[in-house]
C-alpha atoms as a PDB file:
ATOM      1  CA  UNK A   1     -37.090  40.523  22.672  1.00  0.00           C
ATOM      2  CA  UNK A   2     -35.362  41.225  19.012  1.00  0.00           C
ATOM      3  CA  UNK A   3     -36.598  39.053  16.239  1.00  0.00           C
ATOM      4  CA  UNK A   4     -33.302  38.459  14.337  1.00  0.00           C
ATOM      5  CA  UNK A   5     -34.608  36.152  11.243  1.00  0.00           C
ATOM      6  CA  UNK A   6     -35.311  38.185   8.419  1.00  0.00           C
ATOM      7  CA  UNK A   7     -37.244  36.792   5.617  1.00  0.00           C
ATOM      8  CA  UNK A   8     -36.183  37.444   2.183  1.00  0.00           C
ATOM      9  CA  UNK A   9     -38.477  37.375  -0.541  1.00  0.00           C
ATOM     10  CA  UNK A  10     -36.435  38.881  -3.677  1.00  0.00           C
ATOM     11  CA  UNK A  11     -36.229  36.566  -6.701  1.00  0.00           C
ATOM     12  CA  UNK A  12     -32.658  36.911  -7.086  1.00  0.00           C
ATOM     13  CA  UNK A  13     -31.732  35.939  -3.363  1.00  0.00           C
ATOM     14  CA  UNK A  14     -34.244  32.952  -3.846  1.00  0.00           C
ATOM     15  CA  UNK A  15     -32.399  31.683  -6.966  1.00  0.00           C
ATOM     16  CA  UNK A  16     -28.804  32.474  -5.096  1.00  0.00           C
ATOM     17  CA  UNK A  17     -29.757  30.295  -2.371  1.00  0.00           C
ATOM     18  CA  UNK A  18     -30.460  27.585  -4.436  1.00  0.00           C
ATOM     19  CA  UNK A  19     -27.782  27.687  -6.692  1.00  0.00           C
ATOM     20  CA  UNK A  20     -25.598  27.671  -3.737  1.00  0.00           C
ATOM     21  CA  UNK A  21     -27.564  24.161  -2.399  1.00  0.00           C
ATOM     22  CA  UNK A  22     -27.150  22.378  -5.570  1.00  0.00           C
ATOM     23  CA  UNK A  23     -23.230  23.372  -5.741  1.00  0.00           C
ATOM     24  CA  UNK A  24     -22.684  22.488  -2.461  1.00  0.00           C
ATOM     25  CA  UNK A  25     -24.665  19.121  -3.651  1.00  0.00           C
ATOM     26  CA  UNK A  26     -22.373  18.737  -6.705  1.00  0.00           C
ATOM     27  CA  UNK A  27     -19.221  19.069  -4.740  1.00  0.00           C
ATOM     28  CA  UNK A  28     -20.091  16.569  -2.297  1.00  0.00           C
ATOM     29  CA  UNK A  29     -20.744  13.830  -5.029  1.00  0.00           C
ATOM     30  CA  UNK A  30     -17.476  15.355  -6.841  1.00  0.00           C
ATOM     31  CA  UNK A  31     -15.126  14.808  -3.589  1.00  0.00           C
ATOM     32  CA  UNK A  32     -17.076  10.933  -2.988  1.00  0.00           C
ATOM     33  CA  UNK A  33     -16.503  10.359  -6.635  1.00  0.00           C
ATOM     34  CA  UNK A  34     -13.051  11.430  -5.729  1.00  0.00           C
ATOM     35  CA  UNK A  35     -13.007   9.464  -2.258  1.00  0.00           C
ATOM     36  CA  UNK A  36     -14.136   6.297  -4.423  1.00  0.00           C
ATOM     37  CA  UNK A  37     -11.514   6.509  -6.914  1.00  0.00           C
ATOM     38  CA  UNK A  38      -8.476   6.510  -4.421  1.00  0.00           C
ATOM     39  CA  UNK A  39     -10.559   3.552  -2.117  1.00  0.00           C
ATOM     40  CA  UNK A  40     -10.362   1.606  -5.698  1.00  0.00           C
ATOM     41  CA  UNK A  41      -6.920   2.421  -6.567  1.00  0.00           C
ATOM     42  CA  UNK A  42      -5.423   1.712  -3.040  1.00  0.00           C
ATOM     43  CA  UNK A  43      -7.570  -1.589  -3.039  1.00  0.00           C
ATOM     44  CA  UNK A  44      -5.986  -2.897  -6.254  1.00  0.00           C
ATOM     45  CA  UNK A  45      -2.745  -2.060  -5.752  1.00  0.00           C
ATOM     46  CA  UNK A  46      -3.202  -4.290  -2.100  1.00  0.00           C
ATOM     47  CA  UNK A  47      -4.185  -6.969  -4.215  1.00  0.00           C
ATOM     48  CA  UNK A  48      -1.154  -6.155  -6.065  1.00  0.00           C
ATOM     49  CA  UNK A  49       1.162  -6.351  -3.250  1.00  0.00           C
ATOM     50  CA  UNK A  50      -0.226  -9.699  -1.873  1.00  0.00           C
ATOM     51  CA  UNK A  51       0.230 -11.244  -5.558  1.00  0.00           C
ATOM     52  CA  UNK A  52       3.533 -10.292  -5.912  1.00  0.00           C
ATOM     53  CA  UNK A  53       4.710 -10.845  -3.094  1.00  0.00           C
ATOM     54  CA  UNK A  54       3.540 -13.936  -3.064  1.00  0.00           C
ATOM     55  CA  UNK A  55       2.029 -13.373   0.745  1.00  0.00           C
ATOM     56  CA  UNK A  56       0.255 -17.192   1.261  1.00  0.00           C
ATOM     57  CA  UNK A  57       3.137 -18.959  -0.199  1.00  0.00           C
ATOM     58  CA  UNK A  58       5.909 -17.055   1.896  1.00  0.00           C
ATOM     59  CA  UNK A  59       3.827 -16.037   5.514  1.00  0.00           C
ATOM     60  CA  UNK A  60       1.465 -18.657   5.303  1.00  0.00           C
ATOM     61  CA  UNK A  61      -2.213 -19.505   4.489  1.00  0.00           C
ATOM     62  CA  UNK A  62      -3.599 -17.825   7.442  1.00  0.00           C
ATOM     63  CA  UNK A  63      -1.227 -14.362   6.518  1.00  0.00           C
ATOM     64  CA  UNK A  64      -4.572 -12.467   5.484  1.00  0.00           C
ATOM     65  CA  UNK A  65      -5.938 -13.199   8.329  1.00  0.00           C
ATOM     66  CA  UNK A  66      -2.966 -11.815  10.290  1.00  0.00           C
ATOM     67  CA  UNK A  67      -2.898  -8.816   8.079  1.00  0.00           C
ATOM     68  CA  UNK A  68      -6.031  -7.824   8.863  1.00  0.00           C
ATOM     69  CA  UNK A  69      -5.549  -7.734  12.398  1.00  0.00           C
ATOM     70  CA  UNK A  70      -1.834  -5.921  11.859  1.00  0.00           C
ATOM     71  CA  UNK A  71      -3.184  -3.322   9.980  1.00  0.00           C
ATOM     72  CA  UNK A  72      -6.415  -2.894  12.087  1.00  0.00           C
ATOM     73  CA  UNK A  73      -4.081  -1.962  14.919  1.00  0.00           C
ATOM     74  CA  UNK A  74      -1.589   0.041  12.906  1.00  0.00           C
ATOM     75  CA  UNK A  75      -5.540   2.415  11.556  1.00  0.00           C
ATOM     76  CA  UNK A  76      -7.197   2.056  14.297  1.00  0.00           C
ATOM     77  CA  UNK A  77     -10.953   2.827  13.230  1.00  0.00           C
ATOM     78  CA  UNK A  78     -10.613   2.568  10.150  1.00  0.00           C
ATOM     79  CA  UNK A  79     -12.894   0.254   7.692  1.00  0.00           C
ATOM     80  CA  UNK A  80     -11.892  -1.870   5.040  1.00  0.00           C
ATOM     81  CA  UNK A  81      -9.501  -4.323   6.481  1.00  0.00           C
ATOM     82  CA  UNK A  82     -11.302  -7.496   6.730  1.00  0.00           C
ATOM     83  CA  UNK A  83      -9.983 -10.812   5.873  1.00  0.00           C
ATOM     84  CA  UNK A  84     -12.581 -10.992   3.324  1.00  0.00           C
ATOM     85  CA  UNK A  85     -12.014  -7.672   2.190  1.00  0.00           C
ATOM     86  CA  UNK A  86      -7.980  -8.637   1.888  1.00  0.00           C
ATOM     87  CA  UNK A  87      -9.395 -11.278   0.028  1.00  0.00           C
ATOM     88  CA  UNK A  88     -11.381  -9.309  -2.353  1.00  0.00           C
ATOM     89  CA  UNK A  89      -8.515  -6.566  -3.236  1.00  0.00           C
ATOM     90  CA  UNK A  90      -6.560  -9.874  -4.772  1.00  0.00           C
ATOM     91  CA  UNK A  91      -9.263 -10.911  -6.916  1.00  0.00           C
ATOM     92  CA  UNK A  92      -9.841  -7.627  -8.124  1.00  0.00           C
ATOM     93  CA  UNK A  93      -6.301  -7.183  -8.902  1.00  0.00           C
ATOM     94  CA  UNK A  94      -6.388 -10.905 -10.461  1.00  0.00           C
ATOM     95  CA  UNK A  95      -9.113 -10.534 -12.453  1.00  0.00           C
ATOM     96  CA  UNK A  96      -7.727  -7.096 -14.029  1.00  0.00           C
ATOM     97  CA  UNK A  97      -4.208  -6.673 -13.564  1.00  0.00           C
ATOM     98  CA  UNK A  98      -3.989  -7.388 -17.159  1.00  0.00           C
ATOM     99  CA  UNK A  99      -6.231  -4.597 -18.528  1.00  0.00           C
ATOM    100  CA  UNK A 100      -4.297  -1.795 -19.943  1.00  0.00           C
ATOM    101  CA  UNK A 101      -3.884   0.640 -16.528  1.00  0.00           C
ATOM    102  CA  UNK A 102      -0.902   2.827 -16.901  1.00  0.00           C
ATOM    103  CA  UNK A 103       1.491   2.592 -14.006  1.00  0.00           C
ATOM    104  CA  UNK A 104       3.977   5.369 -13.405  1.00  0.00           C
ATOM    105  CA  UNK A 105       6.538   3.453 -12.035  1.00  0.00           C
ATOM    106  CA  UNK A 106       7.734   6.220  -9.466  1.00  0.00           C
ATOM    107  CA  UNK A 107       5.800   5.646  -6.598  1.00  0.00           C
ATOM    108  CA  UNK A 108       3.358   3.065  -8.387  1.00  0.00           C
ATOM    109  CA  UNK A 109       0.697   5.645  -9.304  1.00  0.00           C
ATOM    110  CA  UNK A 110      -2.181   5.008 -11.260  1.00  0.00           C
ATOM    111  CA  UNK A 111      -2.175   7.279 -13.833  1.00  0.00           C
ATOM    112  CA  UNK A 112      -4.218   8.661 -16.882  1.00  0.00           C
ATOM    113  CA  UNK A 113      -2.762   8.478 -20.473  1.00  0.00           C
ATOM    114  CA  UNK A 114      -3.639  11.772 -21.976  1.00  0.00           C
ATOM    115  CA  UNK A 115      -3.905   9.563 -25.102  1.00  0.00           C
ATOM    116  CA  UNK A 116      -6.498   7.543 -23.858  1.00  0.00           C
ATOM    117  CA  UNK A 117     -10.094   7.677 -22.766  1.00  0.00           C
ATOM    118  CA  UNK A 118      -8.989   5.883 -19.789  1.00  0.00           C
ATOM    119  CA  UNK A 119     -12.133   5.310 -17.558  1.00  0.00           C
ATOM    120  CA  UNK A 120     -13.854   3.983 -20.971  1.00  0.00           C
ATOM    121  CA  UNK A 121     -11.285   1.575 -22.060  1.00  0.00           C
ATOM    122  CA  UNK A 122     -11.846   0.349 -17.917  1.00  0.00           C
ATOM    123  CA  UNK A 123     -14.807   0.281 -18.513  1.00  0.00           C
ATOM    124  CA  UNK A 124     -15.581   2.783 -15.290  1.00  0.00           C
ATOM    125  CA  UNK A 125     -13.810   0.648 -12.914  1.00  0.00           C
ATOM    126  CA  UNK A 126     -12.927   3.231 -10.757  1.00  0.00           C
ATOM    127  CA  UNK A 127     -16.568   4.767 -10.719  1.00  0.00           C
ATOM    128  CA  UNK A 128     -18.041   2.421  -8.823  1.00  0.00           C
ATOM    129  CA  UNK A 129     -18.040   1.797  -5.411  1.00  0.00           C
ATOM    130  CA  UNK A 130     -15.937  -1.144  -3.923  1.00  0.00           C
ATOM    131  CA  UNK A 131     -19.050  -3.182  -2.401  1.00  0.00           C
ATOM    132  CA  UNK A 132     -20.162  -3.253  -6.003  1.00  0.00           C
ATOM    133  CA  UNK A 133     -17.673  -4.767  -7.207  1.00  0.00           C
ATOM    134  CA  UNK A 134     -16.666  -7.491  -4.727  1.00  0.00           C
ATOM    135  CA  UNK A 135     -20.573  -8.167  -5.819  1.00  0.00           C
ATOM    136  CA  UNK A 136     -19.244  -8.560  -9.491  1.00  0.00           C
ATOM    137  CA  UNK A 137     -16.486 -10.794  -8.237  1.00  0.00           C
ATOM    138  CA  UNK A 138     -18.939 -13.025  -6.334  1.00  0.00           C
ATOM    139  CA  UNK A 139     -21.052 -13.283  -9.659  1.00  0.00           C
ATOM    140  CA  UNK A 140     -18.686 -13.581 -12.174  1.00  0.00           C
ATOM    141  CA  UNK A 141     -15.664 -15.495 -11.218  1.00  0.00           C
ATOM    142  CA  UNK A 142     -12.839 -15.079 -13.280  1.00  0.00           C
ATOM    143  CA  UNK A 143     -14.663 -13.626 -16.315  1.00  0.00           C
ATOM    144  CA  UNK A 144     -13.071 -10.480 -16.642  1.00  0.00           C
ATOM    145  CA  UNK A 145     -15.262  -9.401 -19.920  1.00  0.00           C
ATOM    146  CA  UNK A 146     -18.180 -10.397 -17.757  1.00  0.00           C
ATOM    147  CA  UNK A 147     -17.052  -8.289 -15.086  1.00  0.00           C
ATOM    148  CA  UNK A 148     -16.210  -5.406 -17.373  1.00  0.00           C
ATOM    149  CA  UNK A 149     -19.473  -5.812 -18.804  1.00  0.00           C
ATOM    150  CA  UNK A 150     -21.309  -5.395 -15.440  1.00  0.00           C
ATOM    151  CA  UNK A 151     -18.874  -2.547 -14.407  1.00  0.00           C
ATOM    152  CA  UNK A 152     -19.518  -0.561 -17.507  1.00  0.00           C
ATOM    153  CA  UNK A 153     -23.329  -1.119 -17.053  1.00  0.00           C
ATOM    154  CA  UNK A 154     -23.200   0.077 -13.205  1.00  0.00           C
ATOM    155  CA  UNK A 155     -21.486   2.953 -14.272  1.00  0.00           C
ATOM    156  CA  UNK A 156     -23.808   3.954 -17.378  1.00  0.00           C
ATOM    157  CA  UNK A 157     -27.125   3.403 -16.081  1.00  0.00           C
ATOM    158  CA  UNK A 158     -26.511   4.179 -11.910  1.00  0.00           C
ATOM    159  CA  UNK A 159     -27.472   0.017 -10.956  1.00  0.00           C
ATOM    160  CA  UNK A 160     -27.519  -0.630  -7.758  1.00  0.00           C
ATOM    161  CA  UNK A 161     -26.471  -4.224  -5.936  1.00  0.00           C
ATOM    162  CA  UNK A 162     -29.820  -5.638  -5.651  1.00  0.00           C
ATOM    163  CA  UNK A 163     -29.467  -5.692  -9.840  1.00  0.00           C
END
């Protein structure tokens, strides 16, 4: 029987093989970075929709709940769609729909000024991932420099939500 692993020892293959691991490792956190920042943008723009168009006043109080189960059945296995979670996309967009995002009006896009250091003056709100902030919602209410403040931290310094 034909032993077909071969065992490389050259220094240069060695150091290949791990530069190739830790790319492989940087793209991965580059396309959930990625991943992240669409969740985020998608999730305030919901909140978005249900503010203006005024969804409790003109379905009804239990429309999120009703949502939720609409939209379960129209993505079928796919996360996010919870009452609650409805519920947290409006107080996210409540709580910073008035902080300078630029909105291409075509298609509603979220976009980057080049004149701006845009994920600064947010503060990194689109760096970090939605559980942590519908923790920052739970903790700070309406205080959007609060909020900011805890969003800017989370992004600097890598917090986790048991901080």
């Amino acid at each position: 029987m034909e032993n077909h692993n071969l065992t490389i020892i050259d220094k240069e293959y060695l150091s290949w093989v791990k530069d190739l691991a830790l790319r492989y490792r940087q793209s991965q956190i580059k396309a959930a970075v990625k991943v992240n920042r669409e969740q985020i943008r998608f999730n305030f723009l919901l909140g978005k929709d249900l503010v203006e168009l005024h969804a409790e006043e003109r379905w009804g109080q239990r429309v999120l709940t009703q949502l939720s189960i609409d939209i379960r059945k129209e993505l079928p296995g796919v996360e996010g769609f919870s009452k609650s979670n409805l519920y947290y996309c409006k107080k996210f967009y409540l709580l910073y729909n008035e902080v300078d995002i630029f909105f291409h009006q075509v298609g509603g896009k979220i976009e980057e000024s080049p004149s701006t250091d845009f994920f600064h003056q947010l503060g990194g709100i689109f760096q970090i991932p939605w559980k942590h902030h519908c923790l920052i919602l739970d903790k700070v209410k309406n205080d959007r420099s609060k909020a900011l403040f805890y969003v800017r931290k989370t992004a600097e310094y890598g917090w986790s939500r048991a901080m």
